[in-house]
PDB file of N, CA and C in Angstrom:
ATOM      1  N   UNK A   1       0.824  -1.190   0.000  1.00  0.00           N
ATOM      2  CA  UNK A   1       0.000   0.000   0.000  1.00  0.00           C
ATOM      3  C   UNK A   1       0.874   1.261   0.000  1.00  0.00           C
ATOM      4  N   UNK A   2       1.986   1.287   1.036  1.00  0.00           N
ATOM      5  CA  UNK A   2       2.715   2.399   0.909  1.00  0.00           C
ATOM      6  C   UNK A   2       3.691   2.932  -0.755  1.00  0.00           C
ATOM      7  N   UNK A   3       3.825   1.734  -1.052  1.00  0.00           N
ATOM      8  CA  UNK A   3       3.977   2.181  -2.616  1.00  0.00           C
ATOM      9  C   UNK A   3       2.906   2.716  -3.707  1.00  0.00           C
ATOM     10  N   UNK A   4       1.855   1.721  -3.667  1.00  0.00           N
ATOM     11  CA  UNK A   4       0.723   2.717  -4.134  1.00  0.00           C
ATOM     12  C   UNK A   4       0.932   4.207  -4.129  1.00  0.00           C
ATOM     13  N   UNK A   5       1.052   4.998  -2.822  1.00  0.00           N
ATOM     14  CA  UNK A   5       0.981   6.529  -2.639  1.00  0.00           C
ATOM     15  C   UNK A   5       2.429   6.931  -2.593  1.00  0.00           C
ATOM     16  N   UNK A   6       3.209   6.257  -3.183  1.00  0.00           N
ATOM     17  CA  UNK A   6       4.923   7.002  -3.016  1.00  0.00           C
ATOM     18  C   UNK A   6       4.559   7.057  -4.321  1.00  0.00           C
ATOM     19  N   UNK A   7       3.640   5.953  -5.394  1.00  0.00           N
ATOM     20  CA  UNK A   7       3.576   6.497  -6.647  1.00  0.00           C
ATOM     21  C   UNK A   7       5.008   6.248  -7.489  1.00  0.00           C
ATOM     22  N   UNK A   8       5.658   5.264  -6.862  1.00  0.00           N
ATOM     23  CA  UNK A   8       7.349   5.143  -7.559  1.00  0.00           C
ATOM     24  C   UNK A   8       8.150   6.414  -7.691  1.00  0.00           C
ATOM     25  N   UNK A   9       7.962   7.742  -6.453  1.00  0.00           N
ATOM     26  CA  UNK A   9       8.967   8.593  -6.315  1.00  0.00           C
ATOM     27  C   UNK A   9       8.208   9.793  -6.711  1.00  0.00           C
ATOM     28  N   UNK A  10       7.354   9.670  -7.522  1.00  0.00           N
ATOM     29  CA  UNK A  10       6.407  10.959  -8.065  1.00  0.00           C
ATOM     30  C   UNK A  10       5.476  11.235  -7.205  1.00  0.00           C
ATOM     31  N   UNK A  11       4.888  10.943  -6.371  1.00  0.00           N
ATOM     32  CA  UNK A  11       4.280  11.373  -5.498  1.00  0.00           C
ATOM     33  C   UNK A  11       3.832  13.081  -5.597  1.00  0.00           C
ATOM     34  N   UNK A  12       4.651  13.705  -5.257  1.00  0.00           N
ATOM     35  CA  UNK A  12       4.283  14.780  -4.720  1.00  0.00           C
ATOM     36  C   UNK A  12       3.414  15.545  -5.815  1.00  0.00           C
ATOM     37  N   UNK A  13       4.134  15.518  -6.942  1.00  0.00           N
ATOM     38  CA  UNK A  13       3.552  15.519  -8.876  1.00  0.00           C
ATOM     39  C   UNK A  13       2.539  14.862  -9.014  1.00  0.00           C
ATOM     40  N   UNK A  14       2.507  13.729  -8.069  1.00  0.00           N
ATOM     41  CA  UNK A  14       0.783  12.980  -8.639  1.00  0.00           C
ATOM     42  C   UNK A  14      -0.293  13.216  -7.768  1.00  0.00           C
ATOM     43  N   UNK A  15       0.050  13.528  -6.678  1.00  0.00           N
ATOM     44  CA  UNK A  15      -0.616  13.976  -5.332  1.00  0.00           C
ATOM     45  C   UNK A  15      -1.087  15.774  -5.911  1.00  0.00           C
ATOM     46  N   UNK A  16      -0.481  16.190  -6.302  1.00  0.00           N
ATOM     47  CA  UNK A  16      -0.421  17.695  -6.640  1.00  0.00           C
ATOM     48  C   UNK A  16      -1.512  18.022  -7.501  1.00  0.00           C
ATOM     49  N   UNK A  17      -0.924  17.079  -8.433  1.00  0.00           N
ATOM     50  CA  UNK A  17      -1.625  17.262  -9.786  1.00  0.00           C
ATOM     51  C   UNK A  17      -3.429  17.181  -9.428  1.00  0.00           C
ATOM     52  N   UNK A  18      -3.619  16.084  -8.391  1.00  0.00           N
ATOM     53  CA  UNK A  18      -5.007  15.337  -8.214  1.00  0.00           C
ATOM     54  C   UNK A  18      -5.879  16.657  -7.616  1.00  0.00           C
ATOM     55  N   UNK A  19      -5.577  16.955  -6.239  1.00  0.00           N
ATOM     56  CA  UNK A  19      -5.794  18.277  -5.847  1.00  0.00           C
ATOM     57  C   UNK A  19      -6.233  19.262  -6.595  1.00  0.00           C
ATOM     58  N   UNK A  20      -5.064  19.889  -7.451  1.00  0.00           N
ATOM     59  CA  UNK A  20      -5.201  20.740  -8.166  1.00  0.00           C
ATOM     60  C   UNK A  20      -6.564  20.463  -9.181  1.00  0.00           C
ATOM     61  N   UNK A  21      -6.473  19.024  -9.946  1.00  0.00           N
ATOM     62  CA  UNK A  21      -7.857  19.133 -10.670  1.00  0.00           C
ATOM     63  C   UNK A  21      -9.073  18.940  -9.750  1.00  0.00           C
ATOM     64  N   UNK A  22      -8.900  18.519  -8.574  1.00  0.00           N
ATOM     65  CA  UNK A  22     -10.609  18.472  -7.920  1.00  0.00           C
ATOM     66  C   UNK A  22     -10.616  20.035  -7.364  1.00  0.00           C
ATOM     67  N   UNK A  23      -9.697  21.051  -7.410  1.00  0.00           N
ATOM     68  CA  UNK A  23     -10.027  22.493  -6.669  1.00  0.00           C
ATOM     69  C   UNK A  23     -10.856  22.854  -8.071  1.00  0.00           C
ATOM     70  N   UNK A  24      -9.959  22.814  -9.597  1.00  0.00           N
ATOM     71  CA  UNK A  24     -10.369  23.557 -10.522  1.00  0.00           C
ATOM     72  C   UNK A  24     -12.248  22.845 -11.182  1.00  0.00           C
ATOM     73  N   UNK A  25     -11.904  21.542 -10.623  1.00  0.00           N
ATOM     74  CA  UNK A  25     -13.474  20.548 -10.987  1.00  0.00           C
ATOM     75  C   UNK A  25     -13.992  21.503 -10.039  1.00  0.00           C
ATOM     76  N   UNK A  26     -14.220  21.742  -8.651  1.00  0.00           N
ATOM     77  CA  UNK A  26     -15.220  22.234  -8.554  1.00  0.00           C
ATOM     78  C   UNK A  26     -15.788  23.752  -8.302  1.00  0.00           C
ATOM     79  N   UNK A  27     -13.957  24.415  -8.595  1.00  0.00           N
ATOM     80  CA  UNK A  27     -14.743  25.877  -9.027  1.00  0.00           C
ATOM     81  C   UNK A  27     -15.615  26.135 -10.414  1.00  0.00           C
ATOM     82  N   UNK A  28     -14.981  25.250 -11.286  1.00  0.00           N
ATOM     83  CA  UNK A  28     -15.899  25.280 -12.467  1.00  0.00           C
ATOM     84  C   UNK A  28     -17.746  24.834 -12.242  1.00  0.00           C
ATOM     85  N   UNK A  29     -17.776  23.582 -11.428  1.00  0.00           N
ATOM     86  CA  UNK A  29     -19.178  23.804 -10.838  1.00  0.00           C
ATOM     87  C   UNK A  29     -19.870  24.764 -10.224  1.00  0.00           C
ATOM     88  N   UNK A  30     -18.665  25.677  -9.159  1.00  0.00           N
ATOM     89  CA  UNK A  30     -19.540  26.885  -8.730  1.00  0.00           C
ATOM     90  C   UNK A  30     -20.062  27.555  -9.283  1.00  0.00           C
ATOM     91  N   UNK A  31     -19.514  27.887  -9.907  1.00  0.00           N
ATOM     92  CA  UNK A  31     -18.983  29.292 -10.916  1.00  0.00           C
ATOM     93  C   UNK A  31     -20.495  28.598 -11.834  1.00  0.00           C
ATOM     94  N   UNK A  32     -20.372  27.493 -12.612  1.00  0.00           N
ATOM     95  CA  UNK A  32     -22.260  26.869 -13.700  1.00  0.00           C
ATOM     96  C   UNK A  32     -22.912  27.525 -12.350  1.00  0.00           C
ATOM     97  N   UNK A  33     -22.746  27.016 -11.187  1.00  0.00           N
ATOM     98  CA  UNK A  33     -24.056  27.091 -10.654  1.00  0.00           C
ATOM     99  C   UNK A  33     -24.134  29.002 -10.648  1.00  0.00           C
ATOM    100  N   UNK A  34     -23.610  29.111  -9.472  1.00  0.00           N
ATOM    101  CA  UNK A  34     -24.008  30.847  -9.941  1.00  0.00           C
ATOM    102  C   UNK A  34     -24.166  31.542 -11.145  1.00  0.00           C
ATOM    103  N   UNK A  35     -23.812  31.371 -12.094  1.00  0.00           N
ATOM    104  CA  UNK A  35     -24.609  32.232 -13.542  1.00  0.00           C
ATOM    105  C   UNK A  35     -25.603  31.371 -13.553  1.00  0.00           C
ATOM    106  N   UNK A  36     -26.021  30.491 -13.569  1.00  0.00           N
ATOM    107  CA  UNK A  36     -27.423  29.871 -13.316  1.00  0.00           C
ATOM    108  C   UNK A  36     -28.344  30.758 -12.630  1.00  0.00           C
ATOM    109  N   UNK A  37     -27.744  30.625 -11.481  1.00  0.00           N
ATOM    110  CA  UNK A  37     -28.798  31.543 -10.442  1.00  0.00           C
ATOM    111  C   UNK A  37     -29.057  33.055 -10.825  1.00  0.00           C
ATOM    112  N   UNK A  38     -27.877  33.771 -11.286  1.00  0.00           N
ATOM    113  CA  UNK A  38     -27.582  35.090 -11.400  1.00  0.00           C
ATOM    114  C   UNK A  38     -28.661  34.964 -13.210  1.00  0.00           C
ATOM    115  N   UNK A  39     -28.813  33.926 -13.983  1.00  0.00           N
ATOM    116  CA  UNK A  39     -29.500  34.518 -14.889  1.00  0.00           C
ATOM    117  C   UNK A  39     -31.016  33.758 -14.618  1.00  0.00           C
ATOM    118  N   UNK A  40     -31.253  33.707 -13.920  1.00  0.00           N
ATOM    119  CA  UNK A  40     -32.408  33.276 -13.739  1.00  0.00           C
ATOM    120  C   UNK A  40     -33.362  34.512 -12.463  1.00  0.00           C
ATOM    121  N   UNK A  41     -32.580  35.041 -11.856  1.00  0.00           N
ATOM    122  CA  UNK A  41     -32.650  36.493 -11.294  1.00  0.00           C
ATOM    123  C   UNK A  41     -32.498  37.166 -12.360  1.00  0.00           C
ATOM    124  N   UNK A  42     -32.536  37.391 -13.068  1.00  0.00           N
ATOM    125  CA  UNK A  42     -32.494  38.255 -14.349  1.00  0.00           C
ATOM    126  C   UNK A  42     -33.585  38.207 -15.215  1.00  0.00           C
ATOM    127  N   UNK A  43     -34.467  37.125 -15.272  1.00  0.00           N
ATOM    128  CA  UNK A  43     -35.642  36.355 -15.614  1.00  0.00           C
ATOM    129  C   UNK A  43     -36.504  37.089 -15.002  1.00  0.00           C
ATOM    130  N   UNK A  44     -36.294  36.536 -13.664  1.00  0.00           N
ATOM    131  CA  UNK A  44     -37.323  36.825 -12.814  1.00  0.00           C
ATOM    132  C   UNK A  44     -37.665  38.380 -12.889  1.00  0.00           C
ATOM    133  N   UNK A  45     -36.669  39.383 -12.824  1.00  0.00           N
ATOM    134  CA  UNK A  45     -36.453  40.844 -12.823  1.00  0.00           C
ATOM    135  C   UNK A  45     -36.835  41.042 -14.110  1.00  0.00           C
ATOM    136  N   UNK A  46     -36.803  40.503 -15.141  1.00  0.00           N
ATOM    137  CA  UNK A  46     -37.387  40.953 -16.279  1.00  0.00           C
ATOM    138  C   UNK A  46     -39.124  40.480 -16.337  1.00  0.00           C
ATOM    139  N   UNK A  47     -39.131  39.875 -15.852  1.00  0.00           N
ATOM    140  CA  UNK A  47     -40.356  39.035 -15.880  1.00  0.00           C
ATOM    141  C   UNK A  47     -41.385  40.102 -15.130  1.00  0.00           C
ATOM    142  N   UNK A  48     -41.113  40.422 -14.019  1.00  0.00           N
ATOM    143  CA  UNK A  48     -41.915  41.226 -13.282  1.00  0.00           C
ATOM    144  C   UNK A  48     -41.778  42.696 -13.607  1.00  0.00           C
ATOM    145  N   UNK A  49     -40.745  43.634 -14.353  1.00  0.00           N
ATOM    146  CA  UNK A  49     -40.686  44.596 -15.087  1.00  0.00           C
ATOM    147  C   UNK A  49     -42.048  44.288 -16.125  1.00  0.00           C
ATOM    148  N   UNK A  50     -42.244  43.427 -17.032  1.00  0.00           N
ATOM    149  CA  UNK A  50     -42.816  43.249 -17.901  1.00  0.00           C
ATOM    150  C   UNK A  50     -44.502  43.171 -17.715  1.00  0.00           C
ATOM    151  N   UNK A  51     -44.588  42.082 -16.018  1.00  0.00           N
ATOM    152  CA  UNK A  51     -45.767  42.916 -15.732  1.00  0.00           C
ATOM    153  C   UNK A  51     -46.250  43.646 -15.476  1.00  0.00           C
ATOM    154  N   UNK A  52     -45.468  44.808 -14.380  1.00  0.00           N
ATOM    155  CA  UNK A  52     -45.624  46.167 -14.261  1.00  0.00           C
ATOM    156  C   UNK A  52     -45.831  46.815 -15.164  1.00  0.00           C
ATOM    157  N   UNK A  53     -45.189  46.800 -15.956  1.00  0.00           N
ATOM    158  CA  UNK A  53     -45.842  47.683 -17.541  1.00  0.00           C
ATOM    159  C   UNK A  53     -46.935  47.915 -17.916  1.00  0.00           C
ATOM    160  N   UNK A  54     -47.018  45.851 -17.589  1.00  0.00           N
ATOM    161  CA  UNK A  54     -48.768  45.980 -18.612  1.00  0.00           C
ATOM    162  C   UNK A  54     -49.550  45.940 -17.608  1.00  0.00           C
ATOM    163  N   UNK A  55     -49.709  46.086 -16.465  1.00  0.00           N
ATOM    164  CA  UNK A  55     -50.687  46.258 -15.526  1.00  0.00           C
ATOM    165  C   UNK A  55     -51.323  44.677 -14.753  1.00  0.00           C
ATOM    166  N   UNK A  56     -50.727  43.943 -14.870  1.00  0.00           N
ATOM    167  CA  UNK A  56     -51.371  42.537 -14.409  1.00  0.00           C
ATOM    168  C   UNK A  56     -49.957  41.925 -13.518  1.00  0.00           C
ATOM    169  N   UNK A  57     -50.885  41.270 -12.827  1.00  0.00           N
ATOM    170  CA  UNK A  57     -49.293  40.570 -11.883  1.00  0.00           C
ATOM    171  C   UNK A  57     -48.632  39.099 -12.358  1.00  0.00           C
ATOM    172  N   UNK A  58     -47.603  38.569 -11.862  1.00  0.00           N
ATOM    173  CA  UNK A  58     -47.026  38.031 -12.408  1.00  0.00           C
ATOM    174  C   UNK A  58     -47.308  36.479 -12.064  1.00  0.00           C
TER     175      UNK A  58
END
């Protein structure tokens, strides 16, 4: 087992590397999710502009 994670000397490069892609995996999920939210508040804000206009609620 302890070879498994020495990784034959690379370790620190393969350990690094792994990290590094699960930080950037899940800022890239944040980041979908908030413009999600942020355009769907934008929806909504247009949506209810649009009934105000015309006089009926939303």
């Amino acid at each position: 087992m302890h070879s498994f994670f020495a990784m034959g000397g690379y370790a620190a490069y393969v350990w690094v590397s792994y990290a590094v892609f699960i930080v950037v995996l899940a800022i890239d999920a944040w980041a979908a999710r908030a413009q999600r939210l942020r355009q769907l508040a934008q929806v909504r804000g247009r949506a209810r502009r649009s009934a105000a206009r015309s006089g009926s609620t939303p």
